[in-house]
Each structure stands twice: as structure tokens, then as C-alpha cells.
N, C-alpha and C. Protein backbone atom coordinates (compact mmCIF):
# COMPACT_ATOMS: atom_id res chain seq x y z
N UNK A 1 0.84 -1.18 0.00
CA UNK A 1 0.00 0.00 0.00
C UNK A 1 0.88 1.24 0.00
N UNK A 2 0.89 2.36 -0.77
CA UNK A 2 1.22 3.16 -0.65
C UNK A 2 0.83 4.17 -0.30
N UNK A 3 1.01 4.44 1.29
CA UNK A 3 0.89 5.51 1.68
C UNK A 3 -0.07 7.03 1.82
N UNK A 4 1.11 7.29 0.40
CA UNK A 4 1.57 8.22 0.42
C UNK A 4 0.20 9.05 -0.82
N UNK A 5 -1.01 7.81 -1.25
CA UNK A 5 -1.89 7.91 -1.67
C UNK A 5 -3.30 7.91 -1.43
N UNK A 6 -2.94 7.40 -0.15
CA UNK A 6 -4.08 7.05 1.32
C UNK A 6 -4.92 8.43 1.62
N UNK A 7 -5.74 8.45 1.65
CA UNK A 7 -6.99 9.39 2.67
C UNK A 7 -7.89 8.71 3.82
N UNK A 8 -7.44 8.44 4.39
CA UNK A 8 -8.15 7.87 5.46
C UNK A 8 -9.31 8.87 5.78
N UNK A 9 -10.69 8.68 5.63
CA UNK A 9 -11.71 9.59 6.06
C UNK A 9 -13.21 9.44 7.02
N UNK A 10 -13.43 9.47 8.07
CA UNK A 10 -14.51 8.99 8.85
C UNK A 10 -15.40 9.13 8.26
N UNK A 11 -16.51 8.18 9.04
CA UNK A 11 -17.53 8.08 8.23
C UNK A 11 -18.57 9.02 8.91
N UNK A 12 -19.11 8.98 10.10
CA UNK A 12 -19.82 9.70 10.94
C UNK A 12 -20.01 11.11 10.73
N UNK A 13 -20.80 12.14 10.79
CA UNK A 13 -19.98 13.36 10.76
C UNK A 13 -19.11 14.14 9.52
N UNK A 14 -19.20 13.12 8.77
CA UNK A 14 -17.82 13.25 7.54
C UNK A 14 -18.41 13.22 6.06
N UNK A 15 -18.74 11.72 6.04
CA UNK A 15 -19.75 11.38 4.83
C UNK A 15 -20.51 11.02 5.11
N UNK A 16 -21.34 10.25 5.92
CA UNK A 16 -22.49 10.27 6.82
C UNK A 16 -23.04 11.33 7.33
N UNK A 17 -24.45 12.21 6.76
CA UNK A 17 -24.57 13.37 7.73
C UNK A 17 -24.47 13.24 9.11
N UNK A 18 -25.14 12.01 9.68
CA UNK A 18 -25.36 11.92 10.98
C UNK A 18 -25.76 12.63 12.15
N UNK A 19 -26.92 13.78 11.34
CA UNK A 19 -27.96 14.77 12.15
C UNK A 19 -27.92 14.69 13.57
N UNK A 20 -28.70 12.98 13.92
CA UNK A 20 -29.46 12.85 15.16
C UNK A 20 -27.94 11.65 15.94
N UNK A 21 -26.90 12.38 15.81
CA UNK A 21 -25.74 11.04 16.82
C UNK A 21 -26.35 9.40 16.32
N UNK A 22 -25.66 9.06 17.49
CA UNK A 22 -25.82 7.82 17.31
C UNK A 22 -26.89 7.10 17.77
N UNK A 23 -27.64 6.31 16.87
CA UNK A 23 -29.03 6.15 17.08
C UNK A 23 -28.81 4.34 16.82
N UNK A 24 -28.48 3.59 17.74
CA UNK A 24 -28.30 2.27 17.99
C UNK A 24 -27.87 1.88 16.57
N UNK A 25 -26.82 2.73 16.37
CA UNK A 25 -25.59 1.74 15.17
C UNK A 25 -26.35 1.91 13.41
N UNK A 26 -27.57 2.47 13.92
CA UNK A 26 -28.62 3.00 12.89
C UNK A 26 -27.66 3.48 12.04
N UNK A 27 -27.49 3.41 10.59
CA UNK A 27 -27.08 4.63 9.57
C UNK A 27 -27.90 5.35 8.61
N UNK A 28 -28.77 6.21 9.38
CA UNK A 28 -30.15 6.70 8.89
C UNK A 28 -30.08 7.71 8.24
N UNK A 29 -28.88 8.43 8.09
CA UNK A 29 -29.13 10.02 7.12
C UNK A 29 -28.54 9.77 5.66
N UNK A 30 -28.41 10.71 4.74
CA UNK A 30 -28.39 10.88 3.96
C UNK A 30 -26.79 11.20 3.86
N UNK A 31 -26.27 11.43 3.13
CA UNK A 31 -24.74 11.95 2.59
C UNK A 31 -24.23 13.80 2.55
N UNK A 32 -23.54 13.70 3.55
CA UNK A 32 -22.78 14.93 3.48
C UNK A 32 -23.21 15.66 2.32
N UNK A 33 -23.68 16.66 2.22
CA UNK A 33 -23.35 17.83 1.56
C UNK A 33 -21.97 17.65 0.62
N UNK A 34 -21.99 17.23 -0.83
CA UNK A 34 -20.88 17.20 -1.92
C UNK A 34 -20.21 16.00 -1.48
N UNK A 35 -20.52 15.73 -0.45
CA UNK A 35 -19.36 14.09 -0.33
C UNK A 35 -18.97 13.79 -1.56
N UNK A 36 -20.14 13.05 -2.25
CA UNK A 36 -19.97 12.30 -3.37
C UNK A 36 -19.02 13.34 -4.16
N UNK A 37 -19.26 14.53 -4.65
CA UNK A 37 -18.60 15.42 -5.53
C UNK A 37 -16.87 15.23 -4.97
N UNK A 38 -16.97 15.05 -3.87
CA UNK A 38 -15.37 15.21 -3.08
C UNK A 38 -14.65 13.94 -3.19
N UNK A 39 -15.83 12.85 -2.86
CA UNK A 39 -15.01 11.45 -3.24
C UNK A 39 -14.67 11.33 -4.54
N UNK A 40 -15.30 11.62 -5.30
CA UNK A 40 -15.31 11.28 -6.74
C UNK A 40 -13.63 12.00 -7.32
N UNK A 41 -13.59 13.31 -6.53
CA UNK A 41 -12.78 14.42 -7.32
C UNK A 41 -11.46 13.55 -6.40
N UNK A 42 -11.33 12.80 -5.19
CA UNK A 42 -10.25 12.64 -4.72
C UNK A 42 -9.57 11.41 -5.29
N UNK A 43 -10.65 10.74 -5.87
CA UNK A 43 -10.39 8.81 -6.56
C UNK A 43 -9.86 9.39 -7.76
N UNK A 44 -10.43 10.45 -9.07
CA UNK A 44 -10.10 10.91 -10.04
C UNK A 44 -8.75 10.98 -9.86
N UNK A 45 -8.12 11.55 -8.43
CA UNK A 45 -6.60 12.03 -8.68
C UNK A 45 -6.03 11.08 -8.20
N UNK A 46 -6.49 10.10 -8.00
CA UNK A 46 -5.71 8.65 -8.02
C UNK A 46 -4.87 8.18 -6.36
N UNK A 47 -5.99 9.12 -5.68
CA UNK A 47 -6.10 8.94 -3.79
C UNK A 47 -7.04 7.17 -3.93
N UNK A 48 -6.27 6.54 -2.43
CA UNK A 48 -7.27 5.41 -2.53
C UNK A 48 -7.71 5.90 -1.00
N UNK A 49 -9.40 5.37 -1.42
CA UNK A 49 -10.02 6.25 0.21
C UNK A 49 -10.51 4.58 0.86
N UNK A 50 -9.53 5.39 2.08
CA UNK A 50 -9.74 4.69 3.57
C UNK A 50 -11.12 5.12 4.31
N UNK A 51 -12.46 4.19 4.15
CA UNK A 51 -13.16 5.23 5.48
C UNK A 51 -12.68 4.33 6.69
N UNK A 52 -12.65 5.01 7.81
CA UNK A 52 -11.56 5.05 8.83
C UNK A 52 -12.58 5.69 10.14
N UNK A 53 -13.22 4.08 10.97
CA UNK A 53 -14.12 3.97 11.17
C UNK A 53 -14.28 3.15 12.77
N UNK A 54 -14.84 3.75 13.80
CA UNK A 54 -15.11 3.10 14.74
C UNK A 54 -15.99 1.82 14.65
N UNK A 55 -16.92 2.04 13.45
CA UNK A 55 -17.75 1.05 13.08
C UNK A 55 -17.29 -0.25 12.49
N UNK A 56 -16.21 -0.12 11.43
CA UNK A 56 -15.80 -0.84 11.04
C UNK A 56 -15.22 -2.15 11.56
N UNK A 57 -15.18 -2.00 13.23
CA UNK A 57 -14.92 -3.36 13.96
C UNK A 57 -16.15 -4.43 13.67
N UNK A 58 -16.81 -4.12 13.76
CA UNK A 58 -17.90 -4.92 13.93
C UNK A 58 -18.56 -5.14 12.24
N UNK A 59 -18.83 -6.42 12.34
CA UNK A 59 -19.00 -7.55 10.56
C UNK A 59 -20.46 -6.75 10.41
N UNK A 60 -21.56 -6.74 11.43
CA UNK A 60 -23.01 -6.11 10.73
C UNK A 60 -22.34 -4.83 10.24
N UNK A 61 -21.85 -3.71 11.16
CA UNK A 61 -21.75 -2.45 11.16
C UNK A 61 -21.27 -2.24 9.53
N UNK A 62 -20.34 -2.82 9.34
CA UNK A 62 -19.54 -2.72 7.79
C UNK A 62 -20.35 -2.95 6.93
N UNK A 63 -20.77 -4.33 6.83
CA UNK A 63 -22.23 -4.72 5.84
C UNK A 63 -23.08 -3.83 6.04
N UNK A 64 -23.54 -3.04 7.01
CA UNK A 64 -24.57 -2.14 6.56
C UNK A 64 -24.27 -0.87 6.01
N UNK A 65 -22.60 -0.84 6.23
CA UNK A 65 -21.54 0.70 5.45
C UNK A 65 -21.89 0.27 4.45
N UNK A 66 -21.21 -1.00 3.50
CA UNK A 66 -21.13 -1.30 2.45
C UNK A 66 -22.31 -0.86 1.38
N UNK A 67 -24.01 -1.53 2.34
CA UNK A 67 -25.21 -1.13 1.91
C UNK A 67 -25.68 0.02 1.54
N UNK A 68 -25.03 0.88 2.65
CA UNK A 68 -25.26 2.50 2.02
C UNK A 68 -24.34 2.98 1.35
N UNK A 69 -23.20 2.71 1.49
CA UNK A 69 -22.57 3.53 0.44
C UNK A 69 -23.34 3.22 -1.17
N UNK A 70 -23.25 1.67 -1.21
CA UNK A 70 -24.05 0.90 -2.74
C UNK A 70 -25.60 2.12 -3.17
N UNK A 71 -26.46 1.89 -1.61
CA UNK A 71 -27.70 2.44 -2.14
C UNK A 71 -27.81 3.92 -2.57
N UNK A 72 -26.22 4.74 -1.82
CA UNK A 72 -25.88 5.99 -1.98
C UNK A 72 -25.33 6.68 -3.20
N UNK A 73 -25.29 5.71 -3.94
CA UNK A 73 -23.99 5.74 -5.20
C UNK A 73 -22.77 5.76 -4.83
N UNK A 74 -22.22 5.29 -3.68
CA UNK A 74 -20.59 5.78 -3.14
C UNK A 74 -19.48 5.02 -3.56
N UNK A 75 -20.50 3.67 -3.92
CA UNK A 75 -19.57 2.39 -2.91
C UNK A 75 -18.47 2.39 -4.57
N UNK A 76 -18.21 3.11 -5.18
CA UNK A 76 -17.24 3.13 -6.59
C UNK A 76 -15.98 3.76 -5.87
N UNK A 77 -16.03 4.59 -4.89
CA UNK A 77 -14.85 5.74 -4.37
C UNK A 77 -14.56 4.84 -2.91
N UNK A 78 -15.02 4.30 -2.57
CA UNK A 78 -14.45 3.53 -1.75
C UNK A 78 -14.11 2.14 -1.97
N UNK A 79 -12.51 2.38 -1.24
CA UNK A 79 -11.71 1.09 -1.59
C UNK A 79 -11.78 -0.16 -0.48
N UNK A 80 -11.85 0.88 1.36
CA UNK A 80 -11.52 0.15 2.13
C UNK A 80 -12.48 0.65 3.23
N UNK A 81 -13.08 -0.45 4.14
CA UNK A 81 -13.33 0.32 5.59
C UNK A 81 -12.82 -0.30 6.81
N UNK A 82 -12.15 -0.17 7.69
CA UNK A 82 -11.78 -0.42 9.10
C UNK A 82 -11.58 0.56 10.17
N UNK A 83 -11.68 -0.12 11.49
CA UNK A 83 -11.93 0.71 12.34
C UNK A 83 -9.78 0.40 12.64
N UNK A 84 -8.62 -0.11 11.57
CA UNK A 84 -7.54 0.74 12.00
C UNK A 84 -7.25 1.72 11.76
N UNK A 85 -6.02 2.17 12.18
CA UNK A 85 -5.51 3.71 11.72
C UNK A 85 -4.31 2.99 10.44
N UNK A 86 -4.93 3.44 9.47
CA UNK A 86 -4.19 3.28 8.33
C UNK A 86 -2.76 4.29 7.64
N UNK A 87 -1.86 3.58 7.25
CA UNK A 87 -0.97 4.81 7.41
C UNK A 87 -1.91 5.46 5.52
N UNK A 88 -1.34 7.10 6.16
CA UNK A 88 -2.23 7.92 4.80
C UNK A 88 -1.47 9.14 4.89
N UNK A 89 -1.75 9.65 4.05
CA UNK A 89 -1.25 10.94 3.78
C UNK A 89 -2.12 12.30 4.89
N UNK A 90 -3.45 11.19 4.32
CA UNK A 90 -3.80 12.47 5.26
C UNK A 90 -5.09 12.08 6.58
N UNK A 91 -5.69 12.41 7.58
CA UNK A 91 -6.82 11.99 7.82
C UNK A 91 -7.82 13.19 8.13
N UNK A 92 -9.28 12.68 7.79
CA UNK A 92 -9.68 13.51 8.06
C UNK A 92 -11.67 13.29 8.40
N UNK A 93 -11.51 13.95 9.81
CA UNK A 93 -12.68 13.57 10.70
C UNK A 93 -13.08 14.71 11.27
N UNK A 94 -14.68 14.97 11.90
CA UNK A 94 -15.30 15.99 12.32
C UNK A 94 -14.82 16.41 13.86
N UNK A 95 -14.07 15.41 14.24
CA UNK A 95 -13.64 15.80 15.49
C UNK A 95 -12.08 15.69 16.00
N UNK A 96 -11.05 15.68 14.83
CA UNK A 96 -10.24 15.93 15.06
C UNK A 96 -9.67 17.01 15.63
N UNK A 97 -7.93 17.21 16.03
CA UNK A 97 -7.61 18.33 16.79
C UNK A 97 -6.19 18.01 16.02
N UNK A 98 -5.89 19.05 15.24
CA UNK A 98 -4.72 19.15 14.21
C UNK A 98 -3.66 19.52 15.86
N UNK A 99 -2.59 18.22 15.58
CA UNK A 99 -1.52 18.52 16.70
C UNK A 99 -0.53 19.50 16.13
N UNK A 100 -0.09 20.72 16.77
CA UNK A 100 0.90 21.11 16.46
C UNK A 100 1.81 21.33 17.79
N UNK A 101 1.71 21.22 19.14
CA UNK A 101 2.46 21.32 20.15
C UNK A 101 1.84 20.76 21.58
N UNK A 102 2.45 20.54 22.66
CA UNK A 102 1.90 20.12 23.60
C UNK A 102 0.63 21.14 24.48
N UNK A 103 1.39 22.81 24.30
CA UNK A 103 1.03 23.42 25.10
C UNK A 103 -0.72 24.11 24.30
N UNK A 104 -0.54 23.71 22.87
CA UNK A 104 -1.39 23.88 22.27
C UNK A 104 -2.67 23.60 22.64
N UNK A 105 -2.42 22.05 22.72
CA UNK A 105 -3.31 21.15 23.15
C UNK A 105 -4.30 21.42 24.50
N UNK A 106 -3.23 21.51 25.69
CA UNK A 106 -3.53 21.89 26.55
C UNK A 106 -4.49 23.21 26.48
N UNK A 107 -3.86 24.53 26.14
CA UNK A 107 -5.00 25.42 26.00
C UNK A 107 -6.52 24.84 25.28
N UNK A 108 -6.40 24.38 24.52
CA UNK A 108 -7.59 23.64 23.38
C UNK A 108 -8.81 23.41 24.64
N UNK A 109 -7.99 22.27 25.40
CA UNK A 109 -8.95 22.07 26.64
C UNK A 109 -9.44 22.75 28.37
N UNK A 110 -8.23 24.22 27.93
CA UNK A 110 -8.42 24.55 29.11
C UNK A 110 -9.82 25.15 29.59
């Protein structure tokens, strides 16, 4: 795998609208706003997309990713789903916290 072509991208929050949280493992909304336009434009440039997924542990949870992405039109831009951390170029989730220092951090939560 190379890398250095990787997008690792959550699903929740990300490409999943996921309005109402988590509603017993339910994947009930509809698709991000341009997802599709964004997946499409990131596979075009020859990124392979990681969704990169708490869900992905679990065999229903995936089969029912798989289902929506298919019933969504997605499932062409996606290559892979697991709940590891894949090495990638880049990642990117609704609740990340871009590290740039310790003391950073700390303020973030003070």
C-alpha cells in the first residue's frame, strides 16, 4: 500500500450526515453535503479512500456501510473500511484536533 496515496476519512460526521448522533448503530441520514462530488474528485486524482471507522470493527456495522454507500452511489470511491488507523497521507474527521504542540493542546482544553 502506498501511503503516500491514502486518505483515510470517517464516516460519521464526515460522509455520513449523521444529524441525530448515534441512534443504535442505525445509519439513517443521507450523505454529506458534496461528499460524493469530493469522493469522486479525490479517486479521479488517483487517492485510494480509507473510510476510517469506529464502526468498522464490527462484521453487521460494515455490511450495513457497504449497503449504504451501494444504495448511496458511493460504494465506486471507496476502496476500504476499518476501524484501524491506516498509514495515509492524510486523515480527516469531524472531530479531530490538528496537533501542532503540547502546550497547544492543553490550552484547546483549558
Amino acid at each position: 500500500m502506498n501511503h503516500k496515496k491514502t486518505i483515510a476519512i470517517d464516516f460519521d460526521g464526515v460522509i455520513h450526515k449523521y444529524s441525530n448522533g448515534w441512534q443504535d448503530g442505525e445509519i439513517y441520514d443521507e450523505p454529506m453535503e458534496r461528499a460524493e462530488y469530493a469522493l469522486k474528485n479525490l479517486k479521479s486524482k488517483g487517492y485510494k479512500i480509507v473510510v476510517f471507522t469506529t464502526r468498522g470493527g464490527d462484521k453487521a456495522q460494515r455490511i450495513n456501510m457497504v449497503n449504504w454507500f451501494r444504495d448511496e452511489g458511493l460504494s465506486n470511491y471507496i476502496d476500504e473500511i476499518t476501524d484501524k488507523k491506516p498509514p495515509a497521507v492524510a486523515y480527516i474527521d469531524d472531530r479531530g484536533i490538528r496537533f501542532t504542540n503540547w502546550d497547544d493542546i492543553v490550552k484547546y482544553f483549558a
